[in-house]
C-alpha atoms as a PDB file:
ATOM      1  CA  UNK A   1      98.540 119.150 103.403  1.00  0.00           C
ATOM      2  CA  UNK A   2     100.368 115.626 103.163  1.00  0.00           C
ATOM      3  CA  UNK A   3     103.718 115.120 101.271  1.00  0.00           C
ATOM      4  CA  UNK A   4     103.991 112.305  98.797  1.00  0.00           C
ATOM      5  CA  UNK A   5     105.971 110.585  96.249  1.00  0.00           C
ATOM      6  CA  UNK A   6     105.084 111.614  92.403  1.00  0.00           C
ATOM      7  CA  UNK A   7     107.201 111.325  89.094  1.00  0.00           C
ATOM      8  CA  UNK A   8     108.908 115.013  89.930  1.00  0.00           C
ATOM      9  CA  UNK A   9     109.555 113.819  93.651  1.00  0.00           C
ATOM     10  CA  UNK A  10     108.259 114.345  97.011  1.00  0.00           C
ATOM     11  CA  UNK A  11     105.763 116.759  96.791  1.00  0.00           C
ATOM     12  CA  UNK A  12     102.596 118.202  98.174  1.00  0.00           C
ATOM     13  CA  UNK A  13      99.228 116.800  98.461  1.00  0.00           C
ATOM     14  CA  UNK A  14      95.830 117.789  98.875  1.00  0.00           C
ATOM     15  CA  UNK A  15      93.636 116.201 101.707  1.00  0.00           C
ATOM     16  CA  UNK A  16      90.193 115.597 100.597  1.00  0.00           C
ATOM     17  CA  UNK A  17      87.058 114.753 102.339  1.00  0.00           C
ATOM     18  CA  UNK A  18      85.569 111.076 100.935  1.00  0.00           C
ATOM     19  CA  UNK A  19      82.325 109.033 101.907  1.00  0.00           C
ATOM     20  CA  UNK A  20      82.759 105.306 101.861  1.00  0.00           C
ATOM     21  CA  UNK A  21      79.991 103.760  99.462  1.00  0.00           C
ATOM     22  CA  UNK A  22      80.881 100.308  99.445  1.00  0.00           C
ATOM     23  CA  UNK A  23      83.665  98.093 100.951  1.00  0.00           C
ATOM     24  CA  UNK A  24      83.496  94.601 100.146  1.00  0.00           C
ATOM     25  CA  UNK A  25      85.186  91.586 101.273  1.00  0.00           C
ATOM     26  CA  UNK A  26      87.119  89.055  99.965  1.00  0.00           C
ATOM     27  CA  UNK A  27      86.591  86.163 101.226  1.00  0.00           C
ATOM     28  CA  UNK A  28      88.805  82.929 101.567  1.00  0.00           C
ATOM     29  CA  UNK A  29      87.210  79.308 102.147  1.00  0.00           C
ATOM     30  CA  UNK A  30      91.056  77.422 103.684  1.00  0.00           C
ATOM     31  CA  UNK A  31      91.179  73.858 103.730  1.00  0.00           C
ATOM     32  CA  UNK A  32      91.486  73.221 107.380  1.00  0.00           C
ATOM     33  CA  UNK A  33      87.568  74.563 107.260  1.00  0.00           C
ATOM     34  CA  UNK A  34      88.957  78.278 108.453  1.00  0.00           C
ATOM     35  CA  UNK A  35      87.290  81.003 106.787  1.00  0.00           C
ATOM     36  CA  UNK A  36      89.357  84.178 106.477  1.00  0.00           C
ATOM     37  CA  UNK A  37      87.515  87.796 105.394  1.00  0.00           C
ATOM     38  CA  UNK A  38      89.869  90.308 104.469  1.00  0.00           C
ATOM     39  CA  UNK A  39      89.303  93.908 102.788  1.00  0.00           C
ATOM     40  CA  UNK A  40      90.992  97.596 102.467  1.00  0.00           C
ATOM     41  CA  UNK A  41      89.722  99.907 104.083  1.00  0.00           C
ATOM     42  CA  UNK A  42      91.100 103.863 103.002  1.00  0.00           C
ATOM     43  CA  UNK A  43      92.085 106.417 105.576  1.00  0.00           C
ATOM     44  CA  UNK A  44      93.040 108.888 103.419  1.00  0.00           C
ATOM     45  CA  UNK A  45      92.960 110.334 100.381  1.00  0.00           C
ATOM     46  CA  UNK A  46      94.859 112.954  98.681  1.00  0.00           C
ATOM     47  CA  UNK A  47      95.941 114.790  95.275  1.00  0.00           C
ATOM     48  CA  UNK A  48      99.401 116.006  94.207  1.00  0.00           C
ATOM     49  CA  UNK A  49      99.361 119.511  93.616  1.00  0.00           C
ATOM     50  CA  UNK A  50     101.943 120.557  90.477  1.00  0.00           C
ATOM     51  CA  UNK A  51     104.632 122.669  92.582  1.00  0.00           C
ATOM     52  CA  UNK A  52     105.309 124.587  89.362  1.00  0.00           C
ATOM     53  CA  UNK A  53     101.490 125.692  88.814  1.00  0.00           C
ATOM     54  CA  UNK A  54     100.095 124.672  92.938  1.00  0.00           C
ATOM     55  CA  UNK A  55      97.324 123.116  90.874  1.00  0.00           C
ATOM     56  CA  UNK A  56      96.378 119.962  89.977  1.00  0.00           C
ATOM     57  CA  UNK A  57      99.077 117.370  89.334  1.00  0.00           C
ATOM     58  CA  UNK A  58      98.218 115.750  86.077  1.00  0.00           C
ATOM     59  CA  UNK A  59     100.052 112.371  84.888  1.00  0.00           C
ATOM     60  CA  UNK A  60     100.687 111.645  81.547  1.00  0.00           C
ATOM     61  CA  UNK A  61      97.748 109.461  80.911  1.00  0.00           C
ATOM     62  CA  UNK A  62      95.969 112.621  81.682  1.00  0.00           C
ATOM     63  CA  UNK A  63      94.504 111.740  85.284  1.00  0.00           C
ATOM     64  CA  UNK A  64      95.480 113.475  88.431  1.00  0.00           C
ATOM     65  CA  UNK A  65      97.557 111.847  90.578  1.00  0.00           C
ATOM     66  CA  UNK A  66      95.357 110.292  93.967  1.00  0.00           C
ATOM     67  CA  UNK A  67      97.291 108.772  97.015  1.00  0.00           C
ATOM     68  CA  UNK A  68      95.595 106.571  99.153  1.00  0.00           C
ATOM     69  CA  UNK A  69      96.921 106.011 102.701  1.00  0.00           C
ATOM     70  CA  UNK A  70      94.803 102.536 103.482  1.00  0.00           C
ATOM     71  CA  UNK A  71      94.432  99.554 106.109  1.00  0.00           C
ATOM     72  CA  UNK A  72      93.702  96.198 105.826  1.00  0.00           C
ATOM     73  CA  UNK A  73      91.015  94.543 107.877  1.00  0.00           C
ATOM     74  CA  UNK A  74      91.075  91.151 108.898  1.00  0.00           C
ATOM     75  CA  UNK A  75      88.017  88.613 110.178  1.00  0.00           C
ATOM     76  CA  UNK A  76      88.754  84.866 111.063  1.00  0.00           C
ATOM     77  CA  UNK A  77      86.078  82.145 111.320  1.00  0.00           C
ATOM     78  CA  UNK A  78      88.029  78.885 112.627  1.00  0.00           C
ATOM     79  CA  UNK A  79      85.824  75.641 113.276  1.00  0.00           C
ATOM     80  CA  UNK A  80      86.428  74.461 116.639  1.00  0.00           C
ATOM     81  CA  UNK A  81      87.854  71.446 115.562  1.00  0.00           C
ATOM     82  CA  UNK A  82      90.644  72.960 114.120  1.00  0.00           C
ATOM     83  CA  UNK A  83      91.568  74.805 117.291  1.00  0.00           C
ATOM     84  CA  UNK A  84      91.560  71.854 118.908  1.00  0.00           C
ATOM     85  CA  UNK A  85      93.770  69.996 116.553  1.00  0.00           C
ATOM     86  CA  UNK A  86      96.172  73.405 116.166  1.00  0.00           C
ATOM     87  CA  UNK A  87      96.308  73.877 120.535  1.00  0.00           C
ATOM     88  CA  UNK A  88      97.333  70.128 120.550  1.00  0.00           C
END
């Protein structure tokens, strides 16, 4: 169990078991040449449980409520010359 933040307050979560189908990147052409490749990446994900029924929080547009606990990774691709002119 993981506690999280909801409309009625800290409360607790269910952790569930996910497969990763796709994580793309974004990627970012800079105009020194740099190319930078970022994405998220989830660690964890987990459903509010209702503390007045320990089932299923729902929200008011009806869904359950999911928290994601997530990372960002990061990939550089810097053209030489730009080191140079950046160490100088």
């Amino acid at each position: 169990m993981t506690l999280i933040d909801s409309p009625k307050g800290e409360i607790e979560a269910e952790d569930l078991e996910f497969k990763t189908i796709k994580e793309d990147w974004n990627i970012y052409d800079l105009e020194d040449g740099t190319r930078l490749k970022i994405k998220l990446v989830a660690a964890k994900i987990s459903r509010g449980i209702d503390p007045a029924t320990g089932k299923a929080l729902i929200l008011p547009n009806g869904e359950p409520l999911y928290n994601v606990r997530w990372t960002i990774a990061f990939a550089s691709e810097v053209p030489k010359e730009t080191l140079q002119k950046l160490k100088s």
